[in-house]
C-alpha atoms as a PDB file:
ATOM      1  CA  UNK A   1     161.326  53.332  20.844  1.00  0.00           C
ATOM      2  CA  UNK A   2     165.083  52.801  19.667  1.00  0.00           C
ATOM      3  CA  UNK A   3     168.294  53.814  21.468  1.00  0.00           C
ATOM      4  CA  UNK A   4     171.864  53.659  21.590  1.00  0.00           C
ATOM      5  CA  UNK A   5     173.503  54.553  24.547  1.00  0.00           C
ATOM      6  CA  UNK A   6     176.818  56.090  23.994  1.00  0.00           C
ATOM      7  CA  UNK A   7     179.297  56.033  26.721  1.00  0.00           C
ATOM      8  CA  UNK A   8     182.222  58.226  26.542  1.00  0.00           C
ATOM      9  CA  UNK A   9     185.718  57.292  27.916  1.00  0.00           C
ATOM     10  CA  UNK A  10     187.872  59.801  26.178  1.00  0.00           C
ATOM     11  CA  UNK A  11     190.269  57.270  25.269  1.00  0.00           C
ATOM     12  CA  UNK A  12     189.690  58.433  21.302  1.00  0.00           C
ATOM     13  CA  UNK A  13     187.113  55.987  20.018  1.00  0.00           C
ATOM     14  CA  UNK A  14     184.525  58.241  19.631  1.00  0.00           C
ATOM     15  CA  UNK A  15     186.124  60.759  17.779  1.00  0.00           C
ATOM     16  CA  UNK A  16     184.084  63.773  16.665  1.00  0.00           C
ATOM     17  CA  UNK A  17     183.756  62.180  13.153  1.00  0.00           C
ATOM     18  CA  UNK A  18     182.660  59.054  14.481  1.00  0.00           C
ATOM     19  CA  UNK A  19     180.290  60.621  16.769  1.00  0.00           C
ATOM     20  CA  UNK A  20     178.644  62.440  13.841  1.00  0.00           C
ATOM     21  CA  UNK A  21     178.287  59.472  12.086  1.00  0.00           C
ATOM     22  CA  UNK A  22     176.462  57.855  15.045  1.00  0.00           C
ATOM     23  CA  UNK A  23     174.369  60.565  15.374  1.00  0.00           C
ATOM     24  CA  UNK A  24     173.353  61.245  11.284  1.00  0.00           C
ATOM     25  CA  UNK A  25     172.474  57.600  10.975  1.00  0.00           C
ATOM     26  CA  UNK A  26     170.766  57.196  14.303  1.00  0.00           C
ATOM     27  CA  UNK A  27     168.977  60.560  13.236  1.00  0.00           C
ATOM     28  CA  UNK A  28     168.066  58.666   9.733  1.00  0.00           C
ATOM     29  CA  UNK A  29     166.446  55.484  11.957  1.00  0.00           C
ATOM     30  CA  UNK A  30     164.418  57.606  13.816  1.00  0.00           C
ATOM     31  CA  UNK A  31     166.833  56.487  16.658  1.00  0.00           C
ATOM     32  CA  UNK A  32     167.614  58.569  19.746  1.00  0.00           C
ATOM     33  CA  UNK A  33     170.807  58.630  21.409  1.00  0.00           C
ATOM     34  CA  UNK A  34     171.596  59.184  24.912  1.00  0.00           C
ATOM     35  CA  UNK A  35     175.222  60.441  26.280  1.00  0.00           C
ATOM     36  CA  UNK A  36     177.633  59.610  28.676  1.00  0.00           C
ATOM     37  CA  UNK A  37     179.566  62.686  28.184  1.00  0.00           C
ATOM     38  CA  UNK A  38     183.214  63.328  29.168  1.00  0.00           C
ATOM     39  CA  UNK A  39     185.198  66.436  28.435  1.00  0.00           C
ATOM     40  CA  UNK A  40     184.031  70.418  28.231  1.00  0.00           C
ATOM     41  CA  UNK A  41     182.963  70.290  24.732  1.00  0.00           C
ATOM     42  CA  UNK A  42     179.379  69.502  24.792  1.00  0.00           C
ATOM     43  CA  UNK A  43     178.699  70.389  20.826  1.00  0.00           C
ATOM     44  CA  UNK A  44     180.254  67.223  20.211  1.00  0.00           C
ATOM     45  CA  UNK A  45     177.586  65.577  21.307  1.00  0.00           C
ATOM     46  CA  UNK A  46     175.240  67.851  18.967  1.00  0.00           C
ATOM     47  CA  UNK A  47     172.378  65.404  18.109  1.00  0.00           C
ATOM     48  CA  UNK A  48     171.638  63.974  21.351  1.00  0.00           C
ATOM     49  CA  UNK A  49     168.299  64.648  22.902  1.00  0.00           C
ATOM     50  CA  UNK A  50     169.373  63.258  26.395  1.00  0.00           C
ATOM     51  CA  UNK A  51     173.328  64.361  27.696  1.00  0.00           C
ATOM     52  CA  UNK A  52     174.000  62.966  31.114  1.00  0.00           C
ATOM     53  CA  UNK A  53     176.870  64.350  32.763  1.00  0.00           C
ATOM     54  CA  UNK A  54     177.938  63.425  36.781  1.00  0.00           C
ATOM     55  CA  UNK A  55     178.574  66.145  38.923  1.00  0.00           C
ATOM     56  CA  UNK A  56     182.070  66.430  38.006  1.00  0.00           C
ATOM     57  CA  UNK A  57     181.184  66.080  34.346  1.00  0.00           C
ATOM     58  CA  UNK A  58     178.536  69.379  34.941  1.00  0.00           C
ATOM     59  CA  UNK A  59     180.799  71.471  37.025  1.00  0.00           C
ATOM     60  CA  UNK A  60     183.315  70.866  34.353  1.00  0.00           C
ATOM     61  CA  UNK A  61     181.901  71.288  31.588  1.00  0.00           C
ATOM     62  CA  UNK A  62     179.680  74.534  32.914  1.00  0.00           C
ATOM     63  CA  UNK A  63     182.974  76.250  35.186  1.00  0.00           C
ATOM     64  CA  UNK A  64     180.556  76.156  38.164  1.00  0.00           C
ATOM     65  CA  UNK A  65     181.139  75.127  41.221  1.00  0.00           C
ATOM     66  CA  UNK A  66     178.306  72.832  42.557  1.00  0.00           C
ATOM     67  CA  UNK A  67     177.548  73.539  46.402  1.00  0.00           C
ATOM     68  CA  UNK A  68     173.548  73.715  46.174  1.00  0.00           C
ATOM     69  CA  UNK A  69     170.551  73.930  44.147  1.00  0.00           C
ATOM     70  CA  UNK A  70     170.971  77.259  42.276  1.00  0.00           C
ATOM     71  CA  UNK A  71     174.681  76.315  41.171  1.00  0.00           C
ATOM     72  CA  UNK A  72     173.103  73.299  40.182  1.00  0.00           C
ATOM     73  CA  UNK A  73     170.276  75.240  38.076  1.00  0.00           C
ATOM     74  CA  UNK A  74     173.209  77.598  37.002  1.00  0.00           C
ATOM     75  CA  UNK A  75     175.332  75.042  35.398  1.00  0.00           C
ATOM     76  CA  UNK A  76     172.449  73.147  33.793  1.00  0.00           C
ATOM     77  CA  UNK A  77     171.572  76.357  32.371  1.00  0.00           C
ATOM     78  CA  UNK A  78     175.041  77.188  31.083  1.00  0.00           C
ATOM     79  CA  UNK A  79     175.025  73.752  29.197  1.00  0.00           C
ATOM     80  CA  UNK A  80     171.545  73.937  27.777  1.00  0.00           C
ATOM     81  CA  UNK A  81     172.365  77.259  26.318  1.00  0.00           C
ATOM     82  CA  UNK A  82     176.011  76.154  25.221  1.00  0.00           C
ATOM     83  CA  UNK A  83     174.154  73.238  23.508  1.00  0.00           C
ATOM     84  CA  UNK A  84     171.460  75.208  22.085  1.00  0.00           C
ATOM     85  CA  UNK A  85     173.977  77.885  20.780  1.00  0.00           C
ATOM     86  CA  UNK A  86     176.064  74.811  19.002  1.00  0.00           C
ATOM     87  CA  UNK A  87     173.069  73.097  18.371  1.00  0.00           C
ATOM     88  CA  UNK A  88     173.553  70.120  20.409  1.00  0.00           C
ATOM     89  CA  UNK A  89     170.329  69.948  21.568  1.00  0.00           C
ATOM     90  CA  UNK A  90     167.906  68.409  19.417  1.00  0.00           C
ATOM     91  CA  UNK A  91     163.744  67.958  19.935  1.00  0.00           C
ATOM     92  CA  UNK A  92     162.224  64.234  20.756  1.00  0.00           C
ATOM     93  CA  UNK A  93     162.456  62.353  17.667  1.00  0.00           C
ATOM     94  CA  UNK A  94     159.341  61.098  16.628  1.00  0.00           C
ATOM     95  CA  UNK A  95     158.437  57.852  14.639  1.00  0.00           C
ATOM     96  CA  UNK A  96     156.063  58.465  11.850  1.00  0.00           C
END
């Protein structure tokens, strides 16, 4: 299985041009790509079948508060659907 990692620093590399480029080509080579996220706007990362936000990075990006296990469920929820609804959320890529 392939991968690129992408790291966000939100120092404007990864603009959200060059991020769809990333994602259309690794998408093309049967290549998945896994996030670093930073920022609230998760559809920029539309693509990626694995996001992996801190907990600073969730609470942020969901406008929960983190304090136990349902807030955590909450927020994941809130991001799954925000992805889902923008379409950043894509199914396993599988190699023919």
């Amino acid at each position: 299985m392939s991968v690129v990692v992408v790291s966000e620093y939100g120092k404007g590399v990864l603009t959200p041009e060059v991020l769809r480029s990333l994602m259309d080509i690794a998408a093309a080579h049967q290549v998945r790509v896994v996030v670093d996220p930073k920022g609230t706007d998760y559809s920029r990362y539309r693509g990626a079948p694995v996001i992996t936000p801190n907990r600073s990075e969730l609470a942020a990006a969901a406008g929960v508060e983190l304090v136990d296990e349902s807030s955590y469920k909450a927020a994941a929820r809130i991001i799954l659907t925000t992805c889902m609804q923008t379409q950043c959320w894509s199914p396993a890529v599988k190699k023919a």
